[in-house]
Protein backbone atom coordinates (compact mmCIF):
# COMPACT_ATOMS: atom_id res chain seq x y z
CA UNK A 1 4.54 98.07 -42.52
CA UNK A 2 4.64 100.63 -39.94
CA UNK A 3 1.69 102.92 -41.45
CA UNK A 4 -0.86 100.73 -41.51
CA UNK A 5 -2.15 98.36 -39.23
CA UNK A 6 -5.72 95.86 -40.45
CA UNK A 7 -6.48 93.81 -37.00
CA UNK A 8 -6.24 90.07 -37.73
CA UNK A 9 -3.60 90.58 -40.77
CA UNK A 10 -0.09 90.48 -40.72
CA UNK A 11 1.18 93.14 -43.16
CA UNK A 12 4.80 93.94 -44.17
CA UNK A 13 7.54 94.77 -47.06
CA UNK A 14 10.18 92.38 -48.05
CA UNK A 15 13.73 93.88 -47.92
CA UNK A 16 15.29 93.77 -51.70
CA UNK A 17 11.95 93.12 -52.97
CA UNK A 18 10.86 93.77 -56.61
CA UNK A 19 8.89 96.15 -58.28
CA UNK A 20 6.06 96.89 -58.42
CA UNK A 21 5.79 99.00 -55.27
CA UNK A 22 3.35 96.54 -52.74
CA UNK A 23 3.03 95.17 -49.61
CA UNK A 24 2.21 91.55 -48.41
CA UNK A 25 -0.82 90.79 -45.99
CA UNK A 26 -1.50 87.52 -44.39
CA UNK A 27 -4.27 86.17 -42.09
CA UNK A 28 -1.94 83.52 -40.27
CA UNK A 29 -3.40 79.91 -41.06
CA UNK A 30 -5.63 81.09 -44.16
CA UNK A 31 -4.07 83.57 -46.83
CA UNK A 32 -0.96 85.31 -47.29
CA UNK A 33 -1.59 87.77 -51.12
CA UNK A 34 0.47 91.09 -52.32
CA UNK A 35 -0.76 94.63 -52.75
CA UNK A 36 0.76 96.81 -55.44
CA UNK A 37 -0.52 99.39 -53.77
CA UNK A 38 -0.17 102.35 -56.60
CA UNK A 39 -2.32 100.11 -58.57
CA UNK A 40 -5.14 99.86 -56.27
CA UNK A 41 -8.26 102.82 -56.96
CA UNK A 42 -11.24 103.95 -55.37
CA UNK A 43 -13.55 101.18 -56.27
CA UNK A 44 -10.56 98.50 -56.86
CA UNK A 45 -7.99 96.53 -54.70
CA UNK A 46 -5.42 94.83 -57.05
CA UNK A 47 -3.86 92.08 -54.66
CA UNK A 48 -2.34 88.98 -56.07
CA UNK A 49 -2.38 85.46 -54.08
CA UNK A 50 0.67 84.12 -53.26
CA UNK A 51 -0.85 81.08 -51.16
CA UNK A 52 -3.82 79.61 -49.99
CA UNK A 53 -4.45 76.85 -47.20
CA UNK A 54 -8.13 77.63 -46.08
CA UNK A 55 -11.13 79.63 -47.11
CA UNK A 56 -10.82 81.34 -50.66
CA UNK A 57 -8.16 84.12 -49.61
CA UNK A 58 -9.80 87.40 -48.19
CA UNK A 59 -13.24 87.73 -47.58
CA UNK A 60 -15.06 91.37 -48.80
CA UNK A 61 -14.56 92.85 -45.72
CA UNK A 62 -11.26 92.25 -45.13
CA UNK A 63 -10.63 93.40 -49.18
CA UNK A 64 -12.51 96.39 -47.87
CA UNK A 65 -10.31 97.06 -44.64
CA UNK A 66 -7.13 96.77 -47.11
CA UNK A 67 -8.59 99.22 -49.90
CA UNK A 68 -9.44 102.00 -47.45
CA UNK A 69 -6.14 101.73 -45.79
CA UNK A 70 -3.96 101.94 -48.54
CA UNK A 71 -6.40 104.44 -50.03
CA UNK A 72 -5.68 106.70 -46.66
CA UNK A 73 -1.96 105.74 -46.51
CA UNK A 74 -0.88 105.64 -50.05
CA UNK A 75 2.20 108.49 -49.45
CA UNK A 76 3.14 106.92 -46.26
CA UNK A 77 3.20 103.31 -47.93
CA UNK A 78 5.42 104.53 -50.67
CA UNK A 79 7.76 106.81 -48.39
CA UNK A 80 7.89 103.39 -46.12
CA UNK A 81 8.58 101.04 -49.28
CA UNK A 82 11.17 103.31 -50.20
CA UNK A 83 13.46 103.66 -46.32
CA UNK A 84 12.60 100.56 -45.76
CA UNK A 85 13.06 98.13 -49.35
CA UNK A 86 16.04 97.74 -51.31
CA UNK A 87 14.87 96.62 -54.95
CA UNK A 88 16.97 94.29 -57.32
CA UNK A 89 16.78 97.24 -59.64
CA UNK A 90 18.33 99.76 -57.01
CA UNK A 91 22.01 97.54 -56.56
């Protein structure tokens, strides 16, 4: 993900992905989850784990740090997904 940048978190798209539209953020060692990021709102991150080794996946602030950006970078995430990810539904 070339948009956004959360320091501490590794965040990125898959190429040929699937749908929904998201992104997946890891803190190296701890977390990795995925962001459908048109799903997210104001008050609400939707994020999904996808594995866990330490800690119980993000903490607020980090949740908080993800929301905003996506909130501020919503366009740019889905004109990224879009150059960038090739969807099974797209061949």
């Amino acid at each position: 993900v070339d948009c956004i940048s959360i320091p501490g978190l590794d965040l990125w798209f898959n190429s040929e992905d699937h749908l929904p539209y998201h992104f997946h953020a890891k803190k190296p060692g701890w977390w990795e989850i995925r962001v459908p990021f048109l799903e997210c709102t104001e008050k609400h991150l939707e994020w999904k784990l996808k594995w866990l080794k330490k800690g119980d996946g993000p903490t607020g602030n980090e949740r908080k740090k993800i929301l905003e950006a996506v909130l501020a970078h919503r366009t740019e995430l889905l004109v990224e997904w879009d150059i960038k990810v090739r969807t099974e539904e797209d061949k």
